[in-house]
C-alpha atoms as a PDB file:
ATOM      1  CA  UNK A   1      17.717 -11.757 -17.737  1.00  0.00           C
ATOM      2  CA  UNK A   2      14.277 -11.356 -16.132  1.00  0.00           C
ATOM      3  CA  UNK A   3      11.532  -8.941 -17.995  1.00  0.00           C
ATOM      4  CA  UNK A   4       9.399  -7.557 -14.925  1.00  0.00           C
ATOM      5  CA  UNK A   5       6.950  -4.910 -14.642  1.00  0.00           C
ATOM      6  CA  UNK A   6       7.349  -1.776 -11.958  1.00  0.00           C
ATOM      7  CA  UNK A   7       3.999  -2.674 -10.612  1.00  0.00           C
ATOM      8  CA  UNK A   8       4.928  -6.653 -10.521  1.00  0.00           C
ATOM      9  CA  UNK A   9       8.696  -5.456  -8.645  1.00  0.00           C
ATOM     10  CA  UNK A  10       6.579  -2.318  -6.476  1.00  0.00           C
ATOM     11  CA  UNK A  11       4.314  -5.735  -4.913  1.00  0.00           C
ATOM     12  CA  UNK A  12       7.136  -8.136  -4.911  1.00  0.00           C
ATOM     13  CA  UNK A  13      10.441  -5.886  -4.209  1.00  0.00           C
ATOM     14  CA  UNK A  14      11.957  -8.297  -1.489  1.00  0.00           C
ATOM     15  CA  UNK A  15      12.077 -11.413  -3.798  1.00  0.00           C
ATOM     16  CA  UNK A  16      13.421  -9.465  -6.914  1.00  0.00           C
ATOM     17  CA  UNK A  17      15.756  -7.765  -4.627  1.00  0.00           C
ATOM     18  CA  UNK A  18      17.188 -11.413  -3.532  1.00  0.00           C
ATOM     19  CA  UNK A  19      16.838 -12.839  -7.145  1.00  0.00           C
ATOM     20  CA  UNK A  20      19.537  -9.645  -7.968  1.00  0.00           C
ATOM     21  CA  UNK A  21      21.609 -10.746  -5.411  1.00  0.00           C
ATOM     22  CA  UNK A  22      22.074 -14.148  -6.649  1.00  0.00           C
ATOM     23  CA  UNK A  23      23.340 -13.150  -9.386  1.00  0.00           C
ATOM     24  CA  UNK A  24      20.247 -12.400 -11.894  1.00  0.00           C
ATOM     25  CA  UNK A  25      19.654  -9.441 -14.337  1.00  0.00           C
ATOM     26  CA  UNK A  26      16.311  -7.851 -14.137  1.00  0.00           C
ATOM     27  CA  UNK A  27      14.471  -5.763 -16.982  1.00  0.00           C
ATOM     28  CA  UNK A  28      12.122  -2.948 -16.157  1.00  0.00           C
ATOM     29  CA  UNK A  29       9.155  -2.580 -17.928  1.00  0.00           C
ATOM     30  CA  UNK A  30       6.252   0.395 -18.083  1.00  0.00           C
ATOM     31  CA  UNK A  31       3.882  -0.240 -20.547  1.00  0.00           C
ATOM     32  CA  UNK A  32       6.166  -3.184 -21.845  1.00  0.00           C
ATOM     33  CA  UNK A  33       8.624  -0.477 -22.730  1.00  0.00           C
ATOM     34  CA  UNK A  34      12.148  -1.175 -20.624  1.00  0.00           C
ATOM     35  CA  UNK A  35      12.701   1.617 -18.674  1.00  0.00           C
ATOM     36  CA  UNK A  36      15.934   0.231 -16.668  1.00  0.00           C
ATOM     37  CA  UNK A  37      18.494  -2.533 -15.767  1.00  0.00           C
ATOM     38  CA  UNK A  38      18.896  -3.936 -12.655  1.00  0.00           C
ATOM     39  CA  UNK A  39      21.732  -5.674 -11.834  1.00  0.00           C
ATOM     40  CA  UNK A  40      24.565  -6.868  -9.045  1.00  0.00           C
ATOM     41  CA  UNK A  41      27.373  -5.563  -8.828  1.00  0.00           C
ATOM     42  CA  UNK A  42      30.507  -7.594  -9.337  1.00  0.00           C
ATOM     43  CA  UNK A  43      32.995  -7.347  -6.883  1.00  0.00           C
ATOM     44  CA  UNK A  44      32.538  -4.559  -4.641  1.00  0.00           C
ATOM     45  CA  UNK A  45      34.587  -3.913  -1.743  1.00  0.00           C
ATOM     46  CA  UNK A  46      32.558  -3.367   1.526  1.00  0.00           C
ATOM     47  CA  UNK A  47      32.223   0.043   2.258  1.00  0.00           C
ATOM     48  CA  UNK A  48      34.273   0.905   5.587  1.00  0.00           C
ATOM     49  CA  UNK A  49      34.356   3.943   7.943  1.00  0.00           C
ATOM     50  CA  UNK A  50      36.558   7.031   7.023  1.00  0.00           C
ATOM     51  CA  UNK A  51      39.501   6.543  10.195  1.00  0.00           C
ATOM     52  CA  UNK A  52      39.131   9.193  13.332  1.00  0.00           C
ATOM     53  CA  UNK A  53      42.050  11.933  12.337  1.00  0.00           C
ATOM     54  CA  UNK A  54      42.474  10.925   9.117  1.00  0.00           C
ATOM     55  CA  UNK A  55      43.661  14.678   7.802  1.00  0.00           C
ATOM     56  CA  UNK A  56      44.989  14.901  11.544  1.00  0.00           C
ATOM     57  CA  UNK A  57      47.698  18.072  11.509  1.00  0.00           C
ATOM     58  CA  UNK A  58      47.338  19.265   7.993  1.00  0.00           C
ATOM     59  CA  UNK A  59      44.894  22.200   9.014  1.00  0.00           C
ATOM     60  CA  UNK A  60      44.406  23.927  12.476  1.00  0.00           C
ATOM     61  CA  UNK A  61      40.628  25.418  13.186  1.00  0.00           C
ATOM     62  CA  UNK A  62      41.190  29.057  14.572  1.00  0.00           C
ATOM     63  CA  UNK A  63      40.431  29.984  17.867  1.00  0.00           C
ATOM     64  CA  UNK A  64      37.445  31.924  16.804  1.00  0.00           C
ATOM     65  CA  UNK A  65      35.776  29.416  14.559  1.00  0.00           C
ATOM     66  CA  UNK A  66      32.077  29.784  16.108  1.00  0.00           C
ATOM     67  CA  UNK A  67      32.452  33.652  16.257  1.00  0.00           C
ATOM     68  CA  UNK A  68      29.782  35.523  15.009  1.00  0.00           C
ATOM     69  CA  UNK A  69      31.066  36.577  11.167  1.00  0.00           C
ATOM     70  CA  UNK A  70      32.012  40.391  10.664  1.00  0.00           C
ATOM     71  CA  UNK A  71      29.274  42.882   9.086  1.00  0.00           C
ATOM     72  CA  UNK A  72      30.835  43.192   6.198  1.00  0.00           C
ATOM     73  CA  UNK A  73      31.237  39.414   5.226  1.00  0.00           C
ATOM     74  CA  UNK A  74      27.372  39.069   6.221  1.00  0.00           C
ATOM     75  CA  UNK A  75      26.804  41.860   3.980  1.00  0.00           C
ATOM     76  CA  UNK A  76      28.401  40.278   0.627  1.00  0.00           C
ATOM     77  CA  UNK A  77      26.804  36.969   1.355  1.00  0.00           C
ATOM     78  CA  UNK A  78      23.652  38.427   1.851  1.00  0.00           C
ATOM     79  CA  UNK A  79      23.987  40.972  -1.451  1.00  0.00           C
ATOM     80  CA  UNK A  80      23.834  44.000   0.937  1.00  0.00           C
END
């Protein structure tokens, strides 16, 4: 575990980013008072893309989706 200031990481981010991603544990200091952990993070899955059509024929969009909305519904969400 590595005890670093913010200014020291705020001129050096790119190697203390790289030292966290081999596997080291940084410290966060302000006024040598730790302020936060820094860390990697075991064992994360990738993140993917959400699939095209994934809720594909649960819901149908109405014909008149873009309409303008009536009056009356602009009214109560405008407190008229």
């Amino acid at each position: 575990m590595i005890r670093v200031s913010v200014e020291e990481i705020a001129s050096n981010l790119i190697r203390y980013i790289r030292r966290v991603e081999e596997g080291e544990t940084l410290i966060l200091l302000r006024s040598d008072r730790p302020i936060a952990e820094l860390r990697p993070i075991k064992n994360q899955a990738p993140l993917s893309k959400r699939p095209f059509g994934l809720c594909a024929g649960e819901f149908i969009v109405p014909d008149d989706f873009d309409e303008p909305l009536p009056e009356e519904v602009l009214a109560d969400f405008e407190g008229r």
